[in-house]
PDB file of N, CA and C in Angstrom:
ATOM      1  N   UNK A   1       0.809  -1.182   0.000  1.00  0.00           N
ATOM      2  CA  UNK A   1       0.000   0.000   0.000  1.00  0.00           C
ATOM      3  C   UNK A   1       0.864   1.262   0.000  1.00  0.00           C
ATOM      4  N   UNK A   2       1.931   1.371   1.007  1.00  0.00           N
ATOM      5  CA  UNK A   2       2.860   2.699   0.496  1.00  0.00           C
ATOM      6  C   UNK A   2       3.389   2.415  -0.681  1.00  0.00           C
ATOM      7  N   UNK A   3       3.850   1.410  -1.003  1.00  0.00           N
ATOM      8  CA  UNK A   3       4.138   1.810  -2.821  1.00  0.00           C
ATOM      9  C   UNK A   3       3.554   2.548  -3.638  1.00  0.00           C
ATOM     10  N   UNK A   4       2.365   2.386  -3.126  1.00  0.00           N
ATOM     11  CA  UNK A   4       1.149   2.799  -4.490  1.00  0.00           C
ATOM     12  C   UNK A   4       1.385   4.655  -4.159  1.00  0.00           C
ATOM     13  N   UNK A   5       1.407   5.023  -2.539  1.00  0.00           N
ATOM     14  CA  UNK A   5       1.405   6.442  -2.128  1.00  0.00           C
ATOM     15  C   UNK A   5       2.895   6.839  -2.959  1.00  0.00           C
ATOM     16  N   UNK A   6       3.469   6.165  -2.980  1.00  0.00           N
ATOM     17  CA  UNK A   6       5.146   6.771  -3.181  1.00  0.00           C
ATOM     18  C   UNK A   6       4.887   7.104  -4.955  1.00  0.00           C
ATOM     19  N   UNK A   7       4.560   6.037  -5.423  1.00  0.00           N
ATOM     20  CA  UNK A   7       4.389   6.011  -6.969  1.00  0.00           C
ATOM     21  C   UNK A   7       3.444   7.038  -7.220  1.00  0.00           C
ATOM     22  N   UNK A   8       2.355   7.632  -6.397  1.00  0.00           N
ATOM     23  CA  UNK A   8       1.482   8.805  -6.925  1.00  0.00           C
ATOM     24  C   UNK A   8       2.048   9.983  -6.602  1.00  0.00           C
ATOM     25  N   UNK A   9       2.878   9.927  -5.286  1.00  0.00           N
ATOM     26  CA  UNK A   9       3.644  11.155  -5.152  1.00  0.00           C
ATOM     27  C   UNK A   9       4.708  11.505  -6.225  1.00  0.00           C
ATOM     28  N   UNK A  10       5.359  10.284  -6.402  1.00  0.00           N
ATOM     29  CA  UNK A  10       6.114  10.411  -7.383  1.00  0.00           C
ATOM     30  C   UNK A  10       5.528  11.295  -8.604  1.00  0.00           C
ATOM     31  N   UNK A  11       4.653  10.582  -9.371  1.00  0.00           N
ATOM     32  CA  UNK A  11       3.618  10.898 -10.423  1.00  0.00           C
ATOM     33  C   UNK A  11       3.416  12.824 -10.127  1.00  0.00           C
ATOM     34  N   UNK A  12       2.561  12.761  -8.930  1.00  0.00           N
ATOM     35  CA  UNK A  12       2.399  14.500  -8.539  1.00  0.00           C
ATOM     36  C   UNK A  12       3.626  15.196  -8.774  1.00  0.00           C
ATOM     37  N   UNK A  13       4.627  14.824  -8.482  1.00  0.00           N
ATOM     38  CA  UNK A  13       6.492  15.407  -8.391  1.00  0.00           C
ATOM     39  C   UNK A  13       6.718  15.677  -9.887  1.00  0.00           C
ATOM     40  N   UNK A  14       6.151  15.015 -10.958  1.00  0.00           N
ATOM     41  CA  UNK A  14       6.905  15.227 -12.192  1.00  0.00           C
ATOM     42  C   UNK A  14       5.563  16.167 -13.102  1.00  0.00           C
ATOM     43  N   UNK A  15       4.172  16.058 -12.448  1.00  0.00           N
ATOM     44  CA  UNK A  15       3.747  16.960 -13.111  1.00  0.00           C
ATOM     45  C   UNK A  15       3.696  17.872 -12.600  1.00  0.00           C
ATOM     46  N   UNK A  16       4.168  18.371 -11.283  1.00  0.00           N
ATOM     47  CA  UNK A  16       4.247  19.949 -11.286  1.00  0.00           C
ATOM     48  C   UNK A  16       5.277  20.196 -11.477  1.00  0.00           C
ATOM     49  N   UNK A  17       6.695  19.817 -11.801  1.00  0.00           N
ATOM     50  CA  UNK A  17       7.795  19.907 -12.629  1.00  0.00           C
ATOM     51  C   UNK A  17       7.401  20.237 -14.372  1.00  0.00           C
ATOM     52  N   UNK A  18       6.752  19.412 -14.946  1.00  0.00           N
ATOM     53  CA  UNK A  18       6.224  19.767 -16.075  1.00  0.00           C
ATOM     54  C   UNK A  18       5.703  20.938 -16.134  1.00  0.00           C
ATOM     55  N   UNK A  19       4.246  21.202 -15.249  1.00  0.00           N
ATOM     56  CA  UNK A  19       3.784  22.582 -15.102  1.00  0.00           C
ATOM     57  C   UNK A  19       4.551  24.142 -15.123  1.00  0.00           C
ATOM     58  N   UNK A  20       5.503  23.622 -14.102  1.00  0.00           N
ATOM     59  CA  UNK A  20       6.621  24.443 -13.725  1.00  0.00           C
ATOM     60  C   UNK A  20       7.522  25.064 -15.333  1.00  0.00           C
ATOM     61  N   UNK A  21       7.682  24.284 -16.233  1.00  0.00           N
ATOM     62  CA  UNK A  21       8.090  24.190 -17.271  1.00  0.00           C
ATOM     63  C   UNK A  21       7.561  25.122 -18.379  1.00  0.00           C
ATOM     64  N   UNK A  22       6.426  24.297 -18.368  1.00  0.00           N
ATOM     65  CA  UNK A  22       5.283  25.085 -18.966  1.00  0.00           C
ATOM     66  C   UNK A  22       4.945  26.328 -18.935  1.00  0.00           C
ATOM     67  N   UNK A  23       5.004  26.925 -17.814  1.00  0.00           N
ATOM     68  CA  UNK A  23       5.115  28.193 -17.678  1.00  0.00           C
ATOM     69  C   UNK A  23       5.578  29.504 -18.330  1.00  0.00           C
ATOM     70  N   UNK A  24       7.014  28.728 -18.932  1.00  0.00           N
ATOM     71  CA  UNK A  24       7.943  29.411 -19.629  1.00  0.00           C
ATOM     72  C   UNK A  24       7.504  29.722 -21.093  1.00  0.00           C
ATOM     73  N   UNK A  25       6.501  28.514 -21.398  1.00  0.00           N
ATOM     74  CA  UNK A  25       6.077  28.704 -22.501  1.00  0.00           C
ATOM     75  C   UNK A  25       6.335  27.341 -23.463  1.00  0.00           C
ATOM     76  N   UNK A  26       5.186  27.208 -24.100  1.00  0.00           N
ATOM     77  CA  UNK A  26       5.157  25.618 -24.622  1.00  0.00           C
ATOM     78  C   UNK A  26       5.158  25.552 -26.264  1.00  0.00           C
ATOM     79  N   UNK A  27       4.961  24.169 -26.898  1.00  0.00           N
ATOM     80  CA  UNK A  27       4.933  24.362 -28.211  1.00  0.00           C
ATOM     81  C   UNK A  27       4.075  22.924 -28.182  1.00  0.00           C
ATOM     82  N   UNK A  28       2.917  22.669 -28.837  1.00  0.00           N
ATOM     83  CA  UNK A  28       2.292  21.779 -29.445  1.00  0.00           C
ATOM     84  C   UNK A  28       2.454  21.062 -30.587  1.00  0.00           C
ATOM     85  N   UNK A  29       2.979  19.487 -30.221  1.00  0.00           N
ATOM     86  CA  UNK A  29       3.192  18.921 -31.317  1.00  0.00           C
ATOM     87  C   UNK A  29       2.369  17.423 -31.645  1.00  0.00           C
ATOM     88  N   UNK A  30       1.725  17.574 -32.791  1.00  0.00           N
ATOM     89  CA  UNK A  30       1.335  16.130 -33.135  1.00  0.00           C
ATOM     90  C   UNK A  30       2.269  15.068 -33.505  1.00  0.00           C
ATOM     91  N   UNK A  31       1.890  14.118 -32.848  1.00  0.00           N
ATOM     92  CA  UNK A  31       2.174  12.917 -32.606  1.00  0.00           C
ATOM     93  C   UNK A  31       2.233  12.307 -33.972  1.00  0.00           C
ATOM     94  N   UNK A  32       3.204  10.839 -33.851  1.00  0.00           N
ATOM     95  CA  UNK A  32       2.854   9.702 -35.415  1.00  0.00           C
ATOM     96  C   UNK A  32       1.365   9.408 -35.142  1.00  0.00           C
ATOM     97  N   UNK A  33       1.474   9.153 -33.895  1.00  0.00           N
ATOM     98  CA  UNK A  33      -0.398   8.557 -33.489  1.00  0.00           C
ATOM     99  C   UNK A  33      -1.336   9.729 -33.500  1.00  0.00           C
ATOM    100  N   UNK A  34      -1.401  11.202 -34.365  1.00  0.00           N
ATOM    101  CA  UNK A  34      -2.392  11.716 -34.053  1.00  0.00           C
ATOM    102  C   UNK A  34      -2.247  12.691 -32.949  1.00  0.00           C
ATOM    103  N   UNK A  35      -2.044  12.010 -31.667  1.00  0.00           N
ATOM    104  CA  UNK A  35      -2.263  12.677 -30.222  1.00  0.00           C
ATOM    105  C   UNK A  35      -1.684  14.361 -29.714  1.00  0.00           C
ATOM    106  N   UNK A  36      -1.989  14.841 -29.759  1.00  0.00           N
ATOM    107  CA  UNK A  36      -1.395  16.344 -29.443  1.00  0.00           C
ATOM    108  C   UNK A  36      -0.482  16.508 -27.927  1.00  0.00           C
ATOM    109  N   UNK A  37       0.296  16.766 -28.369  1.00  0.00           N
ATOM    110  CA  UNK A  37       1.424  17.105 -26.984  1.00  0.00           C
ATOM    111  C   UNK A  37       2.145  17.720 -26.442  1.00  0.00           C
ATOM    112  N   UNK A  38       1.777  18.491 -25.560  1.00  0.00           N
ATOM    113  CA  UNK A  38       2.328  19.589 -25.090  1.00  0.00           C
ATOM    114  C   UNK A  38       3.327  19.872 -24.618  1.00  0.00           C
ATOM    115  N   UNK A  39       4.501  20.204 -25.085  1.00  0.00           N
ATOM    116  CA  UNK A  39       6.053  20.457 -24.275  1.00  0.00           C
ATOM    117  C   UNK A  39       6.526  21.548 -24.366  1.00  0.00           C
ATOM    118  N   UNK A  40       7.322  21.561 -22.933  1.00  0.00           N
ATOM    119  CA  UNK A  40       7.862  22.858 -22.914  1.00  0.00           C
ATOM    120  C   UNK A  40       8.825  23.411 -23.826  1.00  0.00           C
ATOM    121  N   UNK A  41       8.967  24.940 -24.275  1.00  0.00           N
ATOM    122  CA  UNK A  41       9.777  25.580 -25.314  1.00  0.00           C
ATOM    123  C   UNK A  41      11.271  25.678 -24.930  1.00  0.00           C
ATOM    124  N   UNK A  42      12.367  25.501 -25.383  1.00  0.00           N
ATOM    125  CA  UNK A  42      13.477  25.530 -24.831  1.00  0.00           C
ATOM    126  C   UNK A  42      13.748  26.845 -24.865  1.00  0.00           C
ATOM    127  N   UNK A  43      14.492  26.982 -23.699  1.00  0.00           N
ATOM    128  CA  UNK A  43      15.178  28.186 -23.259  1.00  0.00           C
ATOM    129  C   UNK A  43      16.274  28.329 -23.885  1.00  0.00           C
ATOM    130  N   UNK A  44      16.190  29.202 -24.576  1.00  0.00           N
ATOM    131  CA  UNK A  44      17.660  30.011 -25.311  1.00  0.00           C
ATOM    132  C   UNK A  44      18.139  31.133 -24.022  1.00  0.00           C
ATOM    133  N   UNK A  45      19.333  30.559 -23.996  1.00  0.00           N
ATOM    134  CA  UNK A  45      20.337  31.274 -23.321  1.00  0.00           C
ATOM    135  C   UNK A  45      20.902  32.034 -23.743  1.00  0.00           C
ATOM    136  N   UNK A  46      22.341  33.606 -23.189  1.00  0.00           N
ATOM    137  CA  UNK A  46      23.174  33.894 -23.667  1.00  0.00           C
ATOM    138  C   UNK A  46      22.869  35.201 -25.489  1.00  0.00           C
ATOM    139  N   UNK A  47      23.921  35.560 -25.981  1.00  0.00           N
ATOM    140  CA  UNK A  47      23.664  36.785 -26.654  1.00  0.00           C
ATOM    141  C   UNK A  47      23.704  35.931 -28.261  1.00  0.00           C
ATOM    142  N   UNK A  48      22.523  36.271 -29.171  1.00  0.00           N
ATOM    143  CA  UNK A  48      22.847  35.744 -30.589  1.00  0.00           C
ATOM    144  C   UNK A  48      23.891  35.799 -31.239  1.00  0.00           C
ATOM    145  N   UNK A  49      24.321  35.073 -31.524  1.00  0.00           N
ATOM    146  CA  UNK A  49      25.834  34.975 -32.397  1.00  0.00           C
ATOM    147  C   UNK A  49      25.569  35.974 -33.667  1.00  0.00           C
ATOM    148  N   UNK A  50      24.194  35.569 -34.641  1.00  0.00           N
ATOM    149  CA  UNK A  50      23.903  35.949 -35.113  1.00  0.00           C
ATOM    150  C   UNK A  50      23.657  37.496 -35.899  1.00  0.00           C
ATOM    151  N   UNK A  51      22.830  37.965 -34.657  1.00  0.00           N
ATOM    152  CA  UNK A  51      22.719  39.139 -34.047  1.00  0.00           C
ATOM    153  C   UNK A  51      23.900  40.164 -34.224  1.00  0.00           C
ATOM    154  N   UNK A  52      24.713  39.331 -33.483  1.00  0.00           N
ATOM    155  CA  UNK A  52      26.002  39.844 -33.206  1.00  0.00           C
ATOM    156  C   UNK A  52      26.966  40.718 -34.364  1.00  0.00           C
ATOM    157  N   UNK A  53      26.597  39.140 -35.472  1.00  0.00           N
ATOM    158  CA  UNK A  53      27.295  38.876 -36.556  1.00  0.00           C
ATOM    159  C   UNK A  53      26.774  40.438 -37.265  1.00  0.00           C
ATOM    160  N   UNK A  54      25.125  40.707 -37.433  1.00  0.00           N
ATOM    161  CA  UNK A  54      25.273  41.484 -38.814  1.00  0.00           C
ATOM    162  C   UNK A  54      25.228  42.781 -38.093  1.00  0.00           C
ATOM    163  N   UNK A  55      25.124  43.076 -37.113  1.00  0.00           N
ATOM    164  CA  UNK A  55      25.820  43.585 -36.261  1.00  0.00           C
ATOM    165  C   UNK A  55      27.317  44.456 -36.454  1.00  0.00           C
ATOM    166  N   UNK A  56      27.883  43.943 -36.509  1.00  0.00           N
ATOM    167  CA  UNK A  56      29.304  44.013 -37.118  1.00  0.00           C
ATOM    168  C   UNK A  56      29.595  44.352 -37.844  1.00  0.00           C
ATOM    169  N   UNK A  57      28.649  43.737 -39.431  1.00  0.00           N
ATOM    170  CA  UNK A  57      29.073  43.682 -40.712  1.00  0.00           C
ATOM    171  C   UNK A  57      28.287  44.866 -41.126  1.00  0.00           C
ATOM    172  N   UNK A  58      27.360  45.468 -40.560  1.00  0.00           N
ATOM    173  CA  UNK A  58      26.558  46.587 -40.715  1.00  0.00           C
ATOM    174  C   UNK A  58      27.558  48.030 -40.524  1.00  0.00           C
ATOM    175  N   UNK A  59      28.026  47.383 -39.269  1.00  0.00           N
ATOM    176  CA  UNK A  59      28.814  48.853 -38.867  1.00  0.00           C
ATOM    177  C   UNK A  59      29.879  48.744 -39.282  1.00  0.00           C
ATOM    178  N   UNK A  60      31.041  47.779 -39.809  1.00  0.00           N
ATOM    179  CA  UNK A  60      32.210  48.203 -40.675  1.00  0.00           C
ATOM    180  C   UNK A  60      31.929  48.573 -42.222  1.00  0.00           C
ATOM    181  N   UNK A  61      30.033  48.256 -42.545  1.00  0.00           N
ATOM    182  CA  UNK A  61      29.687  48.891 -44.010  1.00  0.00           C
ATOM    183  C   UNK A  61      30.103  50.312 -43.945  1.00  0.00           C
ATOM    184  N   UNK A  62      28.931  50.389 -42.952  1.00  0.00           N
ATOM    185  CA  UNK A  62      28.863  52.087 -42.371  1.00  0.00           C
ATOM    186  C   UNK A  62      29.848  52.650 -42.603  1.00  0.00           C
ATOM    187  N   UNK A  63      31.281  51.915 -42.156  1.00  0.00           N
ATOM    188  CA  UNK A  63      32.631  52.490 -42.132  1.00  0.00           C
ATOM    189  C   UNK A  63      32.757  53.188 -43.273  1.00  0.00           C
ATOM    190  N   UNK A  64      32.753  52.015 -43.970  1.00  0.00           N
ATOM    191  CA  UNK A  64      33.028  51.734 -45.120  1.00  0.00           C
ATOM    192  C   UNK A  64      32.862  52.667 -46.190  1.00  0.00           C
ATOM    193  N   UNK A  65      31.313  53.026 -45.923  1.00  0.00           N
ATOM    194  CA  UNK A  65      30.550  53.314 -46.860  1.00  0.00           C
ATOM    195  C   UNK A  65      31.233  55.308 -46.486  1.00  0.00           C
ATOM    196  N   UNK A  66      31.304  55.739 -45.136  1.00  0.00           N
ATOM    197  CA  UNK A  66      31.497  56.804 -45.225  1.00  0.00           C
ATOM    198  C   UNK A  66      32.635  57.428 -45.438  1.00  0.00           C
ATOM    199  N   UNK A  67      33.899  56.117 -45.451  1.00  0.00           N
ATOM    200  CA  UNK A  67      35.470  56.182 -45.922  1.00  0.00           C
ATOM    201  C   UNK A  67      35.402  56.774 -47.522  1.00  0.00           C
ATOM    202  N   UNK A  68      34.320  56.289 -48.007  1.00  0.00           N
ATOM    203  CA  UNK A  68      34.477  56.038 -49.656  1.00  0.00           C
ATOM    204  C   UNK A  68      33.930  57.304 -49.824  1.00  0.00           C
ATOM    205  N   UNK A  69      33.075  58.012 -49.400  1.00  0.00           N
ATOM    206  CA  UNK A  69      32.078  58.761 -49.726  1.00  0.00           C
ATOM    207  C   UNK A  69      32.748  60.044 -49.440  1.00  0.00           C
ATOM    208  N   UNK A  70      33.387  60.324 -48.242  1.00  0.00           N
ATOM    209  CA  UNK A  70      33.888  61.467 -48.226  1.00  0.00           C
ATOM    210  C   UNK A  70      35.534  61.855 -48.125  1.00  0.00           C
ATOM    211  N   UNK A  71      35.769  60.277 -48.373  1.00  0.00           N
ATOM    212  CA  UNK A  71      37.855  60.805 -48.744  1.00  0.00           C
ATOM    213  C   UNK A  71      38.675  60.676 -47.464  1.00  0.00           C
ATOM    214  N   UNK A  72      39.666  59.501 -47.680  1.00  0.00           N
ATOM    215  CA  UNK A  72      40.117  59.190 -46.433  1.00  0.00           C
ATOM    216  C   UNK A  72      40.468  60.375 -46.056  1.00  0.00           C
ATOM    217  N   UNK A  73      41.048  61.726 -46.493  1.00  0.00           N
ATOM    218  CA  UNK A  73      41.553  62.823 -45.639  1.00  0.00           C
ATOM    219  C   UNK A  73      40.434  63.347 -44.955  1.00  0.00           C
ATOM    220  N   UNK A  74      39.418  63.866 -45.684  1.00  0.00           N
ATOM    221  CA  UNK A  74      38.480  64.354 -44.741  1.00  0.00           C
ATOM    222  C   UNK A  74      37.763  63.457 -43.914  1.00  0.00           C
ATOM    223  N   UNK A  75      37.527  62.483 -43.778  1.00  0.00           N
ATOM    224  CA  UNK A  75      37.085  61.044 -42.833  1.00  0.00           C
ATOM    225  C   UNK A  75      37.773  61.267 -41.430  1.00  0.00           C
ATOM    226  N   UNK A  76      40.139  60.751 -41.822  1.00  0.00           N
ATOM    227  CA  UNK A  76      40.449  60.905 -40.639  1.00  0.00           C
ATOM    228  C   UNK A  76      40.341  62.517 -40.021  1.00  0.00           C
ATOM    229  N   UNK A  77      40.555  63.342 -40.727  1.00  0.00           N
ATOM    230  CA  UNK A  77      39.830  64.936 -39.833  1.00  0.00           C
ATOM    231  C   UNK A  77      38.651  65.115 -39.495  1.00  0.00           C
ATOM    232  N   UNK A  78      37.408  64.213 -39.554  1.00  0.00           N
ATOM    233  CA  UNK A  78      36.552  64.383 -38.884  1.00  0.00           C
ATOM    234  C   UNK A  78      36.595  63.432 -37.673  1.00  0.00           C
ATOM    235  N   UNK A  79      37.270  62.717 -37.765  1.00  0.00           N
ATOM    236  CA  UNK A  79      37.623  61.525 -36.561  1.00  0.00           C
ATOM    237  C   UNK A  79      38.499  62.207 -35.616  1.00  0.00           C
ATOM    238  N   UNK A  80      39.798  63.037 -36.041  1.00  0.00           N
ATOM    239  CA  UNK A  80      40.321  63.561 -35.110  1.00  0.00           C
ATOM    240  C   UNK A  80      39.498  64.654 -34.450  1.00  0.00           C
ATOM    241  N   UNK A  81      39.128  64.918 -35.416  1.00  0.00           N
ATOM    242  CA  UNK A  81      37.710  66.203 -34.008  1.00  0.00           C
ATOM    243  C   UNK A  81      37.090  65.466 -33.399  1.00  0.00           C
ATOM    244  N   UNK A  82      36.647  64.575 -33.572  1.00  0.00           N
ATOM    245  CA  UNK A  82      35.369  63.579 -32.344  1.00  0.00           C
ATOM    246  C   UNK A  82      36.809  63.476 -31.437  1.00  0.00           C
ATOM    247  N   UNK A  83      37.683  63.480 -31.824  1.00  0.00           N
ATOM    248  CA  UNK A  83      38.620  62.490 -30.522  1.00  0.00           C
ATOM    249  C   UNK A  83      39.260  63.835 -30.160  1.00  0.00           C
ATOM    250  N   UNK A  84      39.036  65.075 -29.903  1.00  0.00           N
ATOM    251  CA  UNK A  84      38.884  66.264 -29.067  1.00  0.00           C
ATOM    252  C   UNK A  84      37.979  66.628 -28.551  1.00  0.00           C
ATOM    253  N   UNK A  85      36.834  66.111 -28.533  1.00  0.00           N
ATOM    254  CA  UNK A  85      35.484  66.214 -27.735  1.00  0.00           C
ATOM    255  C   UNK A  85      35.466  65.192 -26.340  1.00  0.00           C
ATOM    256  N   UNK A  86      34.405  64.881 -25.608  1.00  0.00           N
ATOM    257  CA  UNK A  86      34.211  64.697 -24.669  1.00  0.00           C
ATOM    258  C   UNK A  86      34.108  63.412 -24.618  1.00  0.00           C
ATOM    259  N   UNK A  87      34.218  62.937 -23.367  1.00  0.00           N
ATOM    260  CA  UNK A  87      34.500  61.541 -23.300  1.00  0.00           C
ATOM    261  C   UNK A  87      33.444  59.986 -24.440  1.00  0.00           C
ATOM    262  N   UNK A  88      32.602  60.756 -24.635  1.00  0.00           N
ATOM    263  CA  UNK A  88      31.077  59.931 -25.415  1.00  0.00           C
ATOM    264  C   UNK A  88      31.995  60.395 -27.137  1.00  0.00           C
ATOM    265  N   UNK A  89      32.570  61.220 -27.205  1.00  0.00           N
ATOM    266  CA  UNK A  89      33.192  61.664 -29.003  1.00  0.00           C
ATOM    267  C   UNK A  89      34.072  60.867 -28.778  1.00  0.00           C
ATOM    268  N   UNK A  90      34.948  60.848 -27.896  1.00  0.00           N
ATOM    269  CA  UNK A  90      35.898  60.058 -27.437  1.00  0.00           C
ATOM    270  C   UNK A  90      36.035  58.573 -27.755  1.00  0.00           C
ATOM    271  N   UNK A  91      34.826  58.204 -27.141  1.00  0.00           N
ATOM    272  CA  UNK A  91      34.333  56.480 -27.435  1.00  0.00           C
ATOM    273  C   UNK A  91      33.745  56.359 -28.907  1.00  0.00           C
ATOM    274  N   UNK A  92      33.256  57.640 -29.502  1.00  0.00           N
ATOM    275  CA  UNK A  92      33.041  57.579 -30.853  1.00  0.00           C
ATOM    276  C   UNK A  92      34.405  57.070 -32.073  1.00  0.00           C
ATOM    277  N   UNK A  93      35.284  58.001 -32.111  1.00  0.00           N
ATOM    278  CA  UNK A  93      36.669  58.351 -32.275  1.00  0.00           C
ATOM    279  C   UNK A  93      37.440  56.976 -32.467  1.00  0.00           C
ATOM    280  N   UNK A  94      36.953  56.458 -31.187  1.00  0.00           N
ATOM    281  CA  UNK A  94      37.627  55.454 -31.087  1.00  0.00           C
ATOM    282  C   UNK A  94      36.880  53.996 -31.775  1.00  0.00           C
ATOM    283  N   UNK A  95      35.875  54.321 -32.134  1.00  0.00           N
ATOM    284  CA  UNK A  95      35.098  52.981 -32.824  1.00  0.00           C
ATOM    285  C   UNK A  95      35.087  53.402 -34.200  1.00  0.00           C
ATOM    286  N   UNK A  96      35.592  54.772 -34.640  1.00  0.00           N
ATOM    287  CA  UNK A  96      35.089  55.229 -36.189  1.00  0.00           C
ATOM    288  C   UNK A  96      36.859  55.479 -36.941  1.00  0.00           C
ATOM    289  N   UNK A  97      37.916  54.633 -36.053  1.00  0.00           N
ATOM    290  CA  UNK A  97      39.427  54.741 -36.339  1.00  0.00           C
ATOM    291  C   UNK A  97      39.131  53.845 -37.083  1.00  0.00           C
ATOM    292  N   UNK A  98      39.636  53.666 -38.604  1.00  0.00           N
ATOM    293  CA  UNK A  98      39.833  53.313 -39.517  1.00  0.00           C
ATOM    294  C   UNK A  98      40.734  51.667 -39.636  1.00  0.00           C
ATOM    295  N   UNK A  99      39.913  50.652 -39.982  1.00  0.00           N
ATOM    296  CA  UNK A  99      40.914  49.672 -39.287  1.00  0.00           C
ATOM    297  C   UNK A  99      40.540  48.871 -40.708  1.00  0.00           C
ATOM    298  N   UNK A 100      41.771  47.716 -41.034  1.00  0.00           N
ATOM    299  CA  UNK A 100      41.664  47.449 -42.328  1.00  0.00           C
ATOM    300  C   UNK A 100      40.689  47.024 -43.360  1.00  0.00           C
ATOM    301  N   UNK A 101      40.129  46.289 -42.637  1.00  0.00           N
ATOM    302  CA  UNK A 101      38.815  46.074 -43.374  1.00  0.00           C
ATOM    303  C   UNK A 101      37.885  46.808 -43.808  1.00  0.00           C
ATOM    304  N   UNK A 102      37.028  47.958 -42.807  1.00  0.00           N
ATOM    305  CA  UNK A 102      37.207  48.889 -43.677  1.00  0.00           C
ATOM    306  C   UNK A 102      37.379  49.779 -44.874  1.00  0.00           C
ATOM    307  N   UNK A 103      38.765  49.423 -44.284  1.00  0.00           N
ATOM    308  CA  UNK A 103      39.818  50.902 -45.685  1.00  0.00           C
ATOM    309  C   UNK A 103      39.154  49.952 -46.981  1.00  0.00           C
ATOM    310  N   UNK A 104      39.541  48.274 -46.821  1.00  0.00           N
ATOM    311  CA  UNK A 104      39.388  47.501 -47.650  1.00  0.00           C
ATOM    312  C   UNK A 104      38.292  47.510 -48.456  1.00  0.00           C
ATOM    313  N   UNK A 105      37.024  47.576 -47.802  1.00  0.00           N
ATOM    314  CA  UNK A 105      36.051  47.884 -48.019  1.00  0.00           C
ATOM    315  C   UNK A 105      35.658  49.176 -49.021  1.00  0.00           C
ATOM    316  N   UNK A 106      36.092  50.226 -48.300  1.00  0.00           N
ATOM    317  CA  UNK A 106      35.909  51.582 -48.719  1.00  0.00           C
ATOM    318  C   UNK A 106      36.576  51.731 -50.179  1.00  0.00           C
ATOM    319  N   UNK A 107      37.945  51.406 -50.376  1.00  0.00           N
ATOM    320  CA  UNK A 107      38.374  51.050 -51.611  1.00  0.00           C
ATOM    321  C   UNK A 107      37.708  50.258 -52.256  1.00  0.00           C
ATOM    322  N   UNK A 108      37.061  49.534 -52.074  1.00  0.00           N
ATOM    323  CA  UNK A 108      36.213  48.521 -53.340  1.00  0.00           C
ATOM    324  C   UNK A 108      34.859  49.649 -53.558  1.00  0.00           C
ATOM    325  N   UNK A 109      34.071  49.948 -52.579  1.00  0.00           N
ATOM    326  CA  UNK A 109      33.216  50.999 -53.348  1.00  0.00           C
ATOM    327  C   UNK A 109      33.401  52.334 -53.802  1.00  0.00           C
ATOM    328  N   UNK A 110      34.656  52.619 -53.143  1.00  0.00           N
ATOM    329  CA  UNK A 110      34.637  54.518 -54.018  1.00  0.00           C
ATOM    330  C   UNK A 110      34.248  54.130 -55.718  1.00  0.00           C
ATOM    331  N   UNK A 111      34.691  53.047 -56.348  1.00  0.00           N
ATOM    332  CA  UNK A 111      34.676  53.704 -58.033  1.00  0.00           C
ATOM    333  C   UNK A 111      33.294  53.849 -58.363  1.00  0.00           C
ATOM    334  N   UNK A 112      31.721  53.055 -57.105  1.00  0.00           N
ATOM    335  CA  UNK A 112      30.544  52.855 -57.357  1.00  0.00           C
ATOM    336  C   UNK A 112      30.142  54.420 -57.081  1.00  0.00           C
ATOM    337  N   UNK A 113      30.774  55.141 -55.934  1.00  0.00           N
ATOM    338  CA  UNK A 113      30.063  56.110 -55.520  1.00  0.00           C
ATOM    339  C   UNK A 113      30.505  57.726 -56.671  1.00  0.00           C
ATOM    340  N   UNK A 114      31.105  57.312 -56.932  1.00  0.00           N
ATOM    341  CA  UNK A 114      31.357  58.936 -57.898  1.00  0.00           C
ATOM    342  C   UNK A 114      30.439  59.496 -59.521  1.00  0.00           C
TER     343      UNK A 114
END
């Protein structure tokens, strides 16, 4: 007779674990048999790689795009003025320094932009 209590407690233990789960948010999937079944959605952790990625490739365009457009001389003289301003031009200055890829970049589109 306590078996049977242990095995229902048991039973109670894993569906409010499930519930618990659920919470987070679920996804419904049919079965080979038909049957509909409810499981919990996995938790994505941590920052998109992804994200990250075009991210990146957006803002060395940007670079890119404004290297080509207005002439590496006038580019680095507008960079050296941000990097005589205040600590926020400063952190600008320092993300809009010209680094090879970039330049690389910027040279492949100047002949598009003129």
């Amino acid at each position: 007779m306590a078996d049977a209590f242990n095995e229902f407690d048991e039973r109670l233990r894993r569906i409010g674990r499930k519930r618990k789960r659920l919470r987070r948010g679920y996804v419904t999937v049919v079965g080979r048999d038909g049957l509909i079944v409810t499981r919990p959605r996995r938790v994505r952790r941590g920052v998109p790689a992804r994200g990250i990625a075009i991210l990146v490739v957006g803002f060395l365009g940007f670079k890119a795009l404004l290297m080509a457009h207005l002439g590496f001389g006038v580019y680095l003289d507008r960079v050296e003025d941000l990097a005589k301003g205040g600590m926020v031009e400063q952190g600008g200055a320092l993300l809009m320094t010209p680094d090879p890829v970039s330049q690389f970049l910027a040279i492949q589109l100047r002949p598009y932009l003129k």
